[in-house]
C-alpha atoms as a PDB file:
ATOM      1  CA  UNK A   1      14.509 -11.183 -43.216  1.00  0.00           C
ATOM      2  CA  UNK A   2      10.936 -10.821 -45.135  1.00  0.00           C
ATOM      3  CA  UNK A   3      10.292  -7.551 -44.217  1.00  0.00           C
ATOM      4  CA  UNK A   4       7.488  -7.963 -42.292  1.00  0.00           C
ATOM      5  CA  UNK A   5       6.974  -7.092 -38.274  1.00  0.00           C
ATOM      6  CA  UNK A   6       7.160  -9.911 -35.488  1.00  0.00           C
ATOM      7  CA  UNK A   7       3.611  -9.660 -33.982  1.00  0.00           C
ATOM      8  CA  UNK A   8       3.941  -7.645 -31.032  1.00  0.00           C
ATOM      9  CA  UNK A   9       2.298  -8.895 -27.400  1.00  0.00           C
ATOM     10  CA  UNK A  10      -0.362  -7.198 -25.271  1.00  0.00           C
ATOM     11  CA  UNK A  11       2.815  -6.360 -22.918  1.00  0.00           C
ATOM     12  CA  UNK A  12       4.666  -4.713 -25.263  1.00  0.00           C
ATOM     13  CA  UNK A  13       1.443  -2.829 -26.717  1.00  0.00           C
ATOM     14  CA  UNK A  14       0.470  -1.837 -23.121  1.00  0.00           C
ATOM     15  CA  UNK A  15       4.109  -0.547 -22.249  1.00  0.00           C
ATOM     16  CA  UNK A  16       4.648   1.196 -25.774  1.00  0.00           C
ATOM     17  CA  UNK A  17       1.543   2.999 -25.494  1.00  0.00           C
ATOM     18  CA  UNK A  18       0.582   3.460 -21.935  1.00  0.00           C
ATOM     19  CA  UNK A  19       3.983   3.575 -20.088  1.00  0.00           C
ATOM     20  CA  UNK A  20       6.152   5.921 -22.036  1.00  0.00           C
ATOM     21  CA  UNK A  21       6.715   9.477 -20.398  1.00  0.00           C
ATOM     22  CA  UNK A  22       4.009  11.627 -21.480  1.00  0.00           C
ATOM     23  CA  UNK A  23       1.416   9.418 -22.749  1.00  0.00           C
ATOM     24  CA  UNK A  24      -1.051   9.771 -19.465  1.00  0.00           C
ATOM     25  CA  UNK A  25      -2.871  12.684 -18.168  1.00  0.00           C
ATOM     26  CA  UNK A  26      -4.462  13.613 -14.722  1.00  0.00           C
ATOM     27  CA  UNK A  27      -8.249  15.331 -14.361  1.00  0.00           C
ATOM     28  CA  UNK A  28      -8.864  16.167 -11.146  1.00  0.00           C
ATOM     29  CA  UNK A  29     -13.014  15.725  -9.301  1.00  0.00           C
ATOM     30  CA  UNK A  30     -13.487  18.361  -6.675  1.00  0.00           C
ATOM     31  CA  UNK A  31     -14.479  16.782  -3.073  1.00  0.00           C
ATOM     32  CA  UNK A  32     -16.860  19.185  -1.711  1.00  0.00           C
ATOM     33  CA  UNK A  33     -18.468  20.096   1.638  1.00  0.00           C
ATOM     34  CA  UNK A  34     -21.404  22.719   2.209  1.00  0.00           C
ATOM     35  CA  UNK A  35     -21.714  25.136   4.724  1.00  0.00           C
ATOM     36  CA  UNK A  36     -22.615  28.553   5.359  1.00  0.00           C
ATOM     37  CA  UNK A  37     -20.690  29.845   2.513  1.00  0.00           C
ATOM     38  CA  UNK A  38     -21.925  27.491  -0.116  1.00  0.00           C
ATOM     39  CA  UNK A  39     -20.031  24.791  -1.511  1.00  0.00           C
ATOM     40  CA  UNK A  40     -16.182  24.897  -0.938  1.00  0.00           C
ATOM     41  CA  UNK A  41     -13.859  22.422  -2.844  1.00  0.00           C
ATOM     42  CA  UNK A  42     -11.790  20.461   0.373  1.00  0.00           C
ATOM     43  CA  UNK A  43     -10.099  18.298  -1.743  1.00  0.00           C
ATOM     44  CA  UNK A  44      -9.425  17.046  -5.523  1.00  0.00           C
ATOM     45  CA  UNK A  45      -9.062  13.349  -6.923  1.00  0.00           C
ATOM     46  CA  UNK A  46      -6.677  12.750  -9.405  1.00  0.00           C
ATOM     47  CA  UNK A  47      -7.844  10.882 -11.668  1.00  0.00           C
ATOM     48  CA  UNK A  48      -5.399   9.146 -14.680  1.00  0.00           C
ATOM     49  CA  UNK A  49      -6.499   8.821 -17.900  1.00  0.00           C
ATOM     50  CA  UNK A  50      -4.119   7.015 -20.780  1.00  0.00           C
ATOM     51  CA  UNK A  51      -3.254   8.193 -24.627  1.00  0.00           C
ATOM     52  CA  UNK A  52      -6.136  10.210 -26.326  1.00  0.00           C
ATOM     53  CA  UNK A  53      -7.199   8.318 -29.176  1.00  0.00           C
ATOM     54  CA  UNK A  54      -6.867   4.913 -27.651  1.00  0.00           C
ATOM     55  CA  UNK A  55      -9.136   2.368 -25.978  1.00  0.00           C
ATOM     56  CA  UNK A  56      -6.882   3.374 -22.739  1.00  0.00           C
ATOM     57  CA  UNK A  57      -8.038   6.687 -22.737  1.00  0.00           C
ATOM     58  CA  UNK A  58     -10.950   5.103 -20.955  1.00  0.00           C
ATOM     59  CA  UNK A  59     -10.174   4.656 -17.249  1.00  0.00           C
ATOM     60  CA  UNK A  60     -11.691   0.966 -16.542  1.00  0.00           C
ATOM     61  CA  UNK A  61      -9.984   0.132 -19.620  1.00  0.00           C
ATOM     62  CA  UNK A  62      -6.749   1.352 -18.546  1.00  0.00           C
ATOM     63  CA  UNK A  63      -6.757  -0.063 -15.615  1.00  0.00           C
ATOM     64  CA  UNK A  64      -8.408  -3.567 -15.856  1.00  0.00           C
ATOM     65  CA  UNK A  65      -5.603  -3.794 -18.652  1.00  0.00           C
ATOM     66  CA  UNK A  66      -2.652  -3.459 -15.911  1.00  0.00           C
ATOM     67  CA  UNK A  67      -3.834  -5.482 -14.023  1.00  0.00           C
ATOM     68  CA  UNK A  68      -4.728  -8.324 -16.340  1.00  0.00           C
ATOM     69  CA  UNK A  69      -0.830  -7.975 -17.681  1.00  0.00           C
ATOM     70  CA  UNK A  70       0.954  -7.480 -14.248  1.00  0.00           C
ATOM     71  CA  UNK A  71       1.354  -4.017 -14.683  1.00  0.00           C
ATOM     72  CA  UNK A  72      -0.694  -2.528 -12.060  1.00  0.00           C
ATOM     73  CA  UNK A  73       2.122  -1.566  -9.673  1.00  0.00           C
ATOM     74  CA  UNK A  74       4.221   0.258 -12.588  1.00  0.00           C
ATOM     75  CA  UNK A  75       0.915   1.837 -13.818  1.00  0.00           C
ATOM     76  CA  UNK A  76       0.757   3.082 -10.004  1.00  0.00           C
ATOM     77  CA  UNK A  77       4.241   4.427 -10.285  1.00  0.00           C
ATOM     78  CA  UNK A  78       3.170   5.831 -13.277  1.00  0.00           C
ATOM     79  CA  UNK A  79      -0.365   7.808 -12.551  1.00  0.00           C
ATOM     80  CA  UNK A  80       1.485   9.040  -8.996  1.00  0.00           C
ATOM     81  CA  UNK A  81       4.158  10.570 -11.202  1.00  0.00           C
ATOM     82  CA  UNK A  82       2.321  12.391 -13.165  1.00  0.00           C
ATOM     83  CA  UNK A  83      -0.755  13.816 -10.907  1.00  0.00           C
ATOM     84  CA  UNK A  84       2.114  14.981  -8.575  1.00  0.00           C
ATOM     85  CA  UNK A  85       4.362  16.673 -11.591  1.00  0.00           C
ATOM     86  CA  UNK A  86       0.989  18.055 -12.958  1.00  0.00           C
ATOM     87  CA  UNK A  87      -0.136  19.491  -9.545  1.00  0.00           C
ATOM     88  CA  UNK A  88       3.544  21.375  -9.460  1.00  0.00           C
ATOM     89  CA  UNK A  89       3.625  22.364 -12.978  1.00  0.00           C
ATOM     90  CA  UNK A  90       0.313  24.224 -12.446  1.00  0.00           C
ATOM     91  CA  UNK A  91       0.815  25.193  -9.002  1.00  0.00           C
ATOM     92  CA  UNK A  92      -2.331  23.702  -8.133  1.00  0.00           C
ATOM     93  CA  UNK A  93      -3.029  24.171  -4.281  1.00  0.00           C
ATOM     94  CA  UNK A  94      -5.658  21.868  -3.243  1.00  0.00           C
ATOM     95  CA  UNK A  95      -5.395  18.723  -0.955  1.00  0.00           C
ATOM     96  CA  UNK A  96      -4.990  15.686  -3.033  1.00  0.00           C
ATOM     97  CA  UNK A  97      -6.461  11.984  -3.264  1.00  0.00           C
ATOM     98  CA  UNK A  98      -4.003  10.127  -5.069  1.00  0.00           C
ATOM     99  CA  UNK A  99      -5.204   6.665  -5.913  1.00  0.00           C
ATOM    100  CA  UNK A 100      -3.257   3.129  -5.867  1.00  0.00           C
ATOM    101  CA  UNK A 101      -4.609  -0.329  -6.311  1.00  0.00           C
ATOM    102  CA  UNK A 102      -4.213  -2.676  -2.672  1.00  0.00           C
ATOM    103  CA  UNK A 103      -2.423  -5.033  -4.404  1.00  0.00           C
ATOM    104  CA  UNK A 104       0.323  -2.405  -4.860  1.00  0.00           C
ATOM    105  CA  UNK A 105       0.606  -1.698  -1.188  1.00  0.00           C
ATOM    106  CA  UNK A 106       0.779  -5.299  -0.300  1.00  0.00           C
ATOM    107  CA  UNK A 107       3.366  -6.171  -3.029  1.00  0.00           C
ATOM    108  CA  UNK A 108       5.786  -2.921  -2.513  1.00  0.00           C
ATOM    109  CA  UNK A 109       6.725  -2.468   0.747  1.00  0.00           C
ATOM    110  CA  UNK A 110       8.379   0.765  -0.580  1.00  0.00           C
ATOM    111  CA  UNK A 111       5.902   2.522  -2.348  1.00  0.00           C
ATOM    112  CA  UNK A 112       5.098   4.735   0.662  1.00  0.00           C
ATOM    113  CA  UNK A 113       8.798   5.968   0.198  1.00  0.00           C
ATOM    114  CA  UNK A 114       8.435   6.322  -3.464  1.00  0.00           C
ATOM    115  CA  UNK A 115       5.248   8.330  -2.671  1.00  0.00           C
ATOM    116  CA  UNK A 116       7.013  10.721   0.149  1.00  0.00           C
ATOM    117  CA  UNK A 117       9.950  11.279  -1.798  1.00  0.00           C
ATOM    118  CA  UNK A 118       7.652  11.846  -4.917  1.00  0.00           C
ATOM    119  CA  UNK A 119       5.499  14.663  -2.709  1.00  0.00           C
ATOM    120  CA  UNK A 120       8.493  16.217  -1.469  1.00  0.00           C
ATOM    121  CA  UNK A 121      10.404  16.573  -5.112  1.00  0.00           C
ATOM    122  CA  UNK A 122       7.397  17.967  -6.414  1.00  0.00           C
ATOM    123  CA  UNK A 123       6.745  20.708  -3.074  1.00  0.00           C
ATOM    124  CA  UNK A 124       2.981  19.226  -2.045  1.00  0.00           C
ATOM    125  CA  UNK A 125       2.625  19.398   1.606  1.00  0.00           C
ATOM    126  CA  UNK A 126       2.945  16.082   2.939  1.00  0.00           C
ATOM    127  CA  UNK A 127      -0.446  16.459   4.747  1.00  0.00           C
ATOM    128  CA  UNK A 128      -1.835  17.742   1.848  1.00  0.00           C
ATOM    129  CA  UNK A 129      -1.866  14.200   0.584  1.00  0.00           C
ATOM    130  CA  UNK A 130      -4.257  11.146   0.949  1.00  0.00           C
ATOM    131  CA  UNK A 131      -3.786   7.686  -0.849  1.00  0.00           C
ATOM    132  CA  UNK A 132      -7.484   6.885  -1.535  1.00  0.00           C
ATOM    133  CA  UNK A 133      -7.256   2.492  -2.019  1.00  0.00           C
ATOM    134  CA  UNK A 134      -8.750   0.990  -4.662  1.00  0.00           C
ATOM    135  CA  UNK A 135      -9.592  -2.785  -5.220  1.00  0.00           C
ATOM    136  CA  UNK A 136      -9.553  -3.642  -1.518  1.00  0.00           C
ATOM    137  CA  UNK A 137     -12.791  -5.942  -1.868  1.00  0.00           C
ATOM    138  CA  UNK A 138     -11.078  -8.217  -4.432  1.00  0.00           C
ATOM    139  CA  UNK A 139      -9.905 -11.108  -2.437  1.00  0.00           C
ATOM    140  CA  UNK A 140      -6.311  -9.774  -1.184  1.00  0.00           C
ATOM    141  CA  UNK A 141      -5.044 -10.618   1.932  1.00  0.00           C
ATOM    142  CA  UNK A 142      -6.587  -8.292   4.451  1.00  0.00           C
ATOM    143  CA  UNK A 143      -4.001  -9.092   6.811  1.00  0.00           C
ATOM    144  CA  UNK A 144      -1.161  -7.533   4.531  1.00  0.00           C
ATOM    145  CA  UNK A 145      -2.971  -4.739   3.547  1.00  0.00           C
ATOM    146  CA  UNK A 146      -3.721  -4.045   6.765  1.00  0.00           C
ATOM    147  CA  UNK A 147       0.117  -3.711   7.570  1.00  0.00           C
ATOM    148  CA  UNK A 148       0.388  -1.640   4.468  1.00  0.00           C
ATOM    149  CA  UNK A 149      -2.058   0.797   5.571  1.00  0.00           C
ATOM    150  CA  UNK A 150      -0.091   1.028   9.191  1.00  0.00           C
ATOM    151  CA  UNK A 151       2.877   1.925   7.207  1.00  0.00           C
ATOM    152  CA  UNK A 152       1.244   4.470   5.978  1.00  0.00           C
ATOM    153  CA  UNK A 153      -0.395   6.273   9.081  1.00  0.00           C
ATOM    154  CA  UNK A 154       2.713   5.855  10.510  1.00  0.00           C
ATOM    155  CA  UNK A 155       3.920   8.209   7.734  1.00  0.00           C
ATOM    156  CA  UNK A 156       1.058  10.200   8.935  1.00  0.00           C
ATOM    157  CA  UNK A 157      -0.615   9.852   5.889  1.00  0.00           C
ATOM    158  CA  UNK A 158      -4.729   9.805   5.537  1.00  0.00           C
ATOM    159  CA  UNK A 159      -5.809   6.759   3.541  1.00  0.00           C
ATOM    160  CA  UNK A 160      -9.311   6.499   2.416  1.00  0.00           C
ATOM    161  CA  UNK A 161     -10.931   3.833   1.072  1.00  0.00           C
ATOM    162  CA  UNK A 162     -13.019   4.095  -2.616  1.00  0.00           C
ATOM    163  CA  UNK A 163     -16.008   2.238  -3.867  1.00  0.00           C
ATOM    164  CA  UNK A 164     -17.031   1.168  -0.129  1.00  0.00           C
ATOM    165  CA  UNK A 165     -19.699  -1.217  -0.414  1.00  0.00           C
ATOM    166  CA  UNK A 166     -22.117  -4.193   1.663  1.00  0.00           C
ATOM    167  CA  UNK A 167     -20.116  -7.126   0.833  1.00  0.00           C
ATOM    168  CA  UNK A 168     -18.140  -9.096   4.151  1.00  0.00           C
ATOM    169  CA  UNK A 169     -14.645  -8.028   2.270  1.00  0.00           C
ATOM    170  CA  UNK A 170     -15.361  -4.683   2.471  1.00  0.00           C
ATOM    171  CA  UNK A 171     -16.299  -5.101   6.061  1.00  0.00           C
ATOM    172  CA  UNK A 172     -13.486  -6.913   7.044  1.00  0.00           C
ATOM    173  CA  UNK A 173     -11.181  -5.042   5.297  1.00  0.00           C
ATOM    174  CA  UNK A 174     -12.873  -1.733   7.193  1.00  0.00           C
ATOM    175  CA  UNK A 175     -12.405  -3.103  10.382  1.00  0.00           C
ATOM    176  CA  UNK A 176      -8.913  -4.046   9.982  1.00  0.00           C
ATOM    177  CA  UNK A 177      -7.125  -1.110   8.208  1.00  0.00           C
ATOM    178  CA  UNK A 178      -9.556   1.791  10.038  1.00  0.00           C
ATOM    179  CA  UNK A 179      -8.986   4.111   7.131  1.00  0.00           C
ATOM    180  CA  UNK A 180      -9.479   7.776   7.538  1.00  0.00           C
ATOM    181  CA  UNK A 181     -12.294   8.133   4.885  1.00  0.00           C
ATOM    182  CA  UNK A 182     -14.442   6.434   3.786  1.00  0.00           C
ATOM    183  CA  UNK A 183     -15.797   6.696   0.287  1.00  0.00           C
ATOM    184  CA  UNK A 184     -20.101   5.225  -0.362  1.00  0.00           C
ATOM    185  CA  UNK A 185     -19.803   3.857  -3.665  1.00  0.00           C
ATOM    186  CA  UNK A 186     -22.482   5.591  -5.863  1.00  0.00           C
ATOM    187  CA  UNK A 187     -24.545   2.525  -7.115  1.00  0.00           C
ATOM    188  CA  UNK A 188     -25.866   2.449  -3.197  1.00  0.00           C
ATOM    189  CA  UNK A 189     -26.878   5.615  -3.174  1.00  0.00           C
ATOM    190  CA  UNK A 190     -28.489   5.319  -6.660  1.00  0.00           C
ATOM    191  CA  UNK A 191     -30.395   2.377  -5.040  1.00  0.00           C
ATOM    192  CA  UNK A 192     -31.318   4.006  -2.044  1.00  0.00           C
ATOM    193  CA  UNK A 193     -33.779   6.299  -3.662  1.00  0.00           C
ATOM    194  CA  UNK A 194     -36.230   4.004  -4.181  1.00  0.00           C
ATOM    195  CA  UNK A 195     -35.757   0.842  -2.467  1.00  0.00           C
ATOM    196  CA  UNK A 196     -36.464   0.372   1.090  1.00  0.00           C
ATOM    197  CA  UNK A 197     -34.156  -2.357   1.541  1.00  0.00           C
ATOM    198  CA  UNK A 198     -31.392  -0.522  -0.553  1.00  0.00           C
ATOM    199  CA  UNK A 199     -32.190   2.826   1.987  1.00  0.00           C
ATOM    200  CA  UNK A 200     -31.281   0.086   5.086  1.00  0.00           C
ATOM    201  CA  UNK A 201     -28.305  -1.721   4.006  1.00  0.00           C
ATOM    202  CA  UNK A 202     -26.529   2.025   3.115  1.00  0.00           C
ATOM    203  CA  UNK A 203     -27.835   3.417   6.518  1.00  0.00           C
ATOM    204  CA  UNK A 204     -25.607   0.053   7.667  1.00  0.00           C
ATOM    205  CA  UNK A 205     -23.249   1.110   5.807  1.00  0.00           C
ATOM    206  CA  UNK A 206     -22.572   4.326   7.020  1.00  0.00           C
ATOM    207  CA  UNK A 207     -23.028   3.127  10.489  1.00  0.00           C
ATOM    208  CA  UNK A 208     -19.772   0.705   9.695  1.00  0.00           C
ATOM    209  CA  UNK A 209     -18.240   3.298   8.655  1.00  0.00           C
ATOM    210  CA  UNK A 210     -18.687   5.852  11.141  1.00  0.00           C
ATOM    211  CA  UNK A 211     -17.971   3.116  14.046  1.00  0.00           C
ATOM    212  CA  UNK A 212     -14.540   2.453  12.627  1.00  0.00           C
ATOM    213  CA  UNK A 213     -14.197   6.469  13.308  1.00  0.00           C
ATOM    214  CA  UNK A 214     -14.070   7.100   8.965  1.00  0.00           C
ATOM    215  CA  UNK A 215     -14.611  10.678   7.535  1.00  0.00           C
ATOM    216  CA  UNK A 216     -17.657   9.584   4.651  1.00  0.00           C
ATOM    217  CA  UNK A 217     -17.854  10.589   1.152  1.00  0.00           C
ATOM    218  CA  UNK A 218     -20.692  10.191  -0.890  1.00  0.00           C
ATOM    219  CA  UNK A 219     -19.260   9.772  -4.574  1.00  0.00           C
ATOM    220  CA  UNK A 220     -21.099   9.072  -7.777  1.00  0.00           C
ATOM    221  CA  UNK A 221     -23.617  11.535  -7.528  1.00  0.00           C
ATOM    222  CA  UNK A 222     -25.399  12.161 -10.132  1.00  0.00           C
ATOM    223  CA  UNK A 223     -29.029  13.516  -9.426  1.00  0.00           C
ATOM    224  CA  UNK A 224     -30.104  15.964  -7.298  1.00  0.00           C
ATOM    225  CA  UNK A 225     -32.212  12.801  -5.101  1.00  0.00           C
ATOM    226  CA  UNK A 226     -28.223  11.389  -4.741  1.00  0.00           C
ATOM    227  CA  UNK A 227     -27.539  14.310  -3.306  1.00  0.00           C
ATOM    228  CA  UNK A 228     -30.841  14.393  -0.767  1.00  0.00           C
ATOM    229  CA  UNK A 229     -30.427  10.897   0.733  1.00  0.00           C
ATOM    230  CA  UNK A 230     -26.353  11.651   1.645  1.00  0.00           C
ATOM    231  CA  UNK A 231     -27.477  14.622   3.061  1.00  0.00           C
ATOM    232  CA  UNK A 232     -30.265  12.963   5.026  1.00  0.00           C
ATOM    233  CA  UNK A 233     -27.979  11.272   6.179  1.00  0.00           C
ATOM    234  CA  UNK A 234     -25.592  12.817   7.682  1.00  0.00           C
ATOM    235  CA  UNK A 235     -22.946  12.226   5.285  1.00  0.00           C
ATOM    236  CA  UNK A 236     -20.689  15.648   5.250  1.00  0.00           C
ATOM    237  CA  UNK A 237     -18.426  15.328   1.895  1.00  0.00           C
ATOM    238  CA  UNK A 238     -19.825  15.081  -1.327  1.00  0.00           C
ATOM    239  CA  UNK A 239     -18.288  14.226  -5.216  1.00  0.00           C
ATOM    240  CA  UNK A 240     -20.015  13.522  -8.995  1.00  0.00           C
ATOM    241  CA  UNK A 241     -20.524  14.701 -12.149  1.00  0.00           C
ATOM    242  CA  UNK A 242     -24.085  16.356 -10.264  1.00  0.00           C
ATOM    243  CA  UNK A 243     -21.239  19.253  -8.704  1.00  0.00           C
ATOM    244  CA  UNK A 244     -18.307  19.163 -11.038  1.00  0.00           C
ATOM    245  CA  UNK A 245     -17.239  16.714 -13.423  1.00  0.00           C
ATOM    246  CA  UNK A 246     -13.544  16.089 -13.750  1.00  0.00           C
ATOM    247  CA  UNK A 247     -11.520  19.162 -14.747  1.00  0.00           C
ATOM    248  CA  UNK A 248      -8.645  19.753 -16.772  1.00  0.00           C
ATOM    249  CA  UNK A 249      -5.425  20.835 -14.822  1.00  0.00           C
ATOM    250  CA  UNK A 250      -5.759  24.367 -16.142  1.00  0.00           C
ATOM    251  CA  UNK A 251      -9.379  24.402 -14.299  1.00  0.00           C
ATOM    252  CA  UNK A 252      -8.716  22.423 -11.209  1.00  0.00           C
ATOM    253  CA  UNK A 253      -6.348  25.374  -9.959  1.00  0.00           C
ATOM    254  CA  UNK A 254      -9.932  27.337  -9.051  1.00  0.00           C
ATOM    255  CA  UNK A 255     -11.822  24.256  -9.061  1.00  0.00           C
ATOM    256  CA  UNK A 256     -14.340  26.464  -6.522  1.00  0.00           C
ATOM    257  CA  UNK A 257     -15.063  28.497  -9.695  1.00  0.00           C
ATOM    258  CA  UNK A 258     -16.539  25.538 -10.971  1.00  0.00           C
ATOM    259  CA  UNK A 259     -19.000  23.762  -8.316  1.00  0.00           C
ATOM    260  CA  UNK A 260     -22.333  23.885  -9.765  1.00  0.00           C
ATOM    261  CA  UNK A 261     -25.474  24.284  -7.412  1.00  0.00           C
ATOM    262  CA  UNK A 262     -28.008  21.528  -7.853  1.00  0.00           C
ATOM    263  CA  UNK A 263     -31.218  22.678  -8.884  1.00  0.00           C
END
């Protein structure tokens, strides 16, 4: 041989950098509610992020890259893994949103089991748990997702869907898998402060959501006017960098310590 390297793939980069035990970490985003005693943290978001040092590291990167290589079910596996062993290494008591891509769900019949027996190795309350969906606008089959997400309320398990928007997937999608929660994507409410038109189609919005029977979350917040129109209306969950940007594990166990008060 010459001595010199066969050029390696994107696969084997991905794998050898992303999927090796120990190379992701979990942050977690407090979901938070307001009442009479101020802001109280009702849930976190796990929230993967890949190798520090790496263009992974980055969330859309890490993630647009799985799926573009065929690893977004493995990835899954992966970010599941290690929010749940994170959570029980730090004795972190919060309810969780654990995320997984649709396609996932539709592909793996089993990855409700692997989540259950996941949650139960690592001692989080079952109902302590909620699979929050992502990519459920991109063209799947709603029909088979739809099945997926019965599987998993008849595991009595919440499912919410992220990055809810105004396009006829996301409707369709809404009206066949009634998810528990609902999550406003944040570029609406951005809109909504000054357009009128934007204001209408996310008052539709919530309407859609709220007929199907849907908790609502307004995420993405980032000003304090974010903030007003949810409130305005109605919506009773809020989450963005405006209250509490993602937290290190060490944090996240008093994540209420942490909420900041908009001014």
């Amino acid at each position: 041989m010459n001595g010199i390297s066969p050029r390696r793939t994107a696969h084997e980069t991905f794998d050898d950098t992303v999927l090796i035990p120990g190379a992701l970490h979990t942050m977690f985003q407090p979901i938070v509610r307001f009442g009479a005693n101020g802001w109280t943290v009702q849930a976190l978001e796990c929230l993967t992020r890949g190798p520090a040092g790496t263009r992974f590291e980055d969330a859309v990167a890490l993630f647009s890259a799985g799926r573009k290589l065929g690893r977004s079910a493995i990835l899954d596996h992966a970010c599941v893994t290690t929010a749940l062993e994170t959570v029980a290494e730090m004795d972190i008591r919060f309810p969780l949103y654990l995320n997984v891509d649709a396609e996932t769900l539709i592909e793996e019949p089993a990855f409700p089991t692997f989540l259950a027996a996941m949650a139960a190795g690592c001692e989080v309350p079952w109902h302590h748990v909620t699979l929050e969906i992502t990519e459920h606008a991109r063209g799947l089959d709603i029909d088979r997702l739809a099945n997926a997400v019965r599987r998993l309320h008849e595991l009595e398990m919440r499912v919410a869907f992220d990055d809810f928007g105004s396009g006829e997937v996301d409707e369709r999608a809404l009206e066949a898998c009634n998810p528990d929660i609902v999550k406003i994507e944040g570029p609406l409410l951005n809109a909504a402060r000054d357009s009128y038109d934007a204001r209408q189609l996310l008052e539709r919005v919530v309407a859609l959501a709220r007929r199907g029977g849907a908790t609502i979350v307004a995420e993405g917040l980032e000003r304090p006017s974010d903030l007003f129109v949810a409130a305005q209306l109605g919506i009773p969950l809020f989450q963005g960098n405006l209250l509490c940007a993602p937290l290190q594990a060490a944090k996240a166990r008093r994540a209420d310590d942490h909420i900041e008060s908009p001014a």
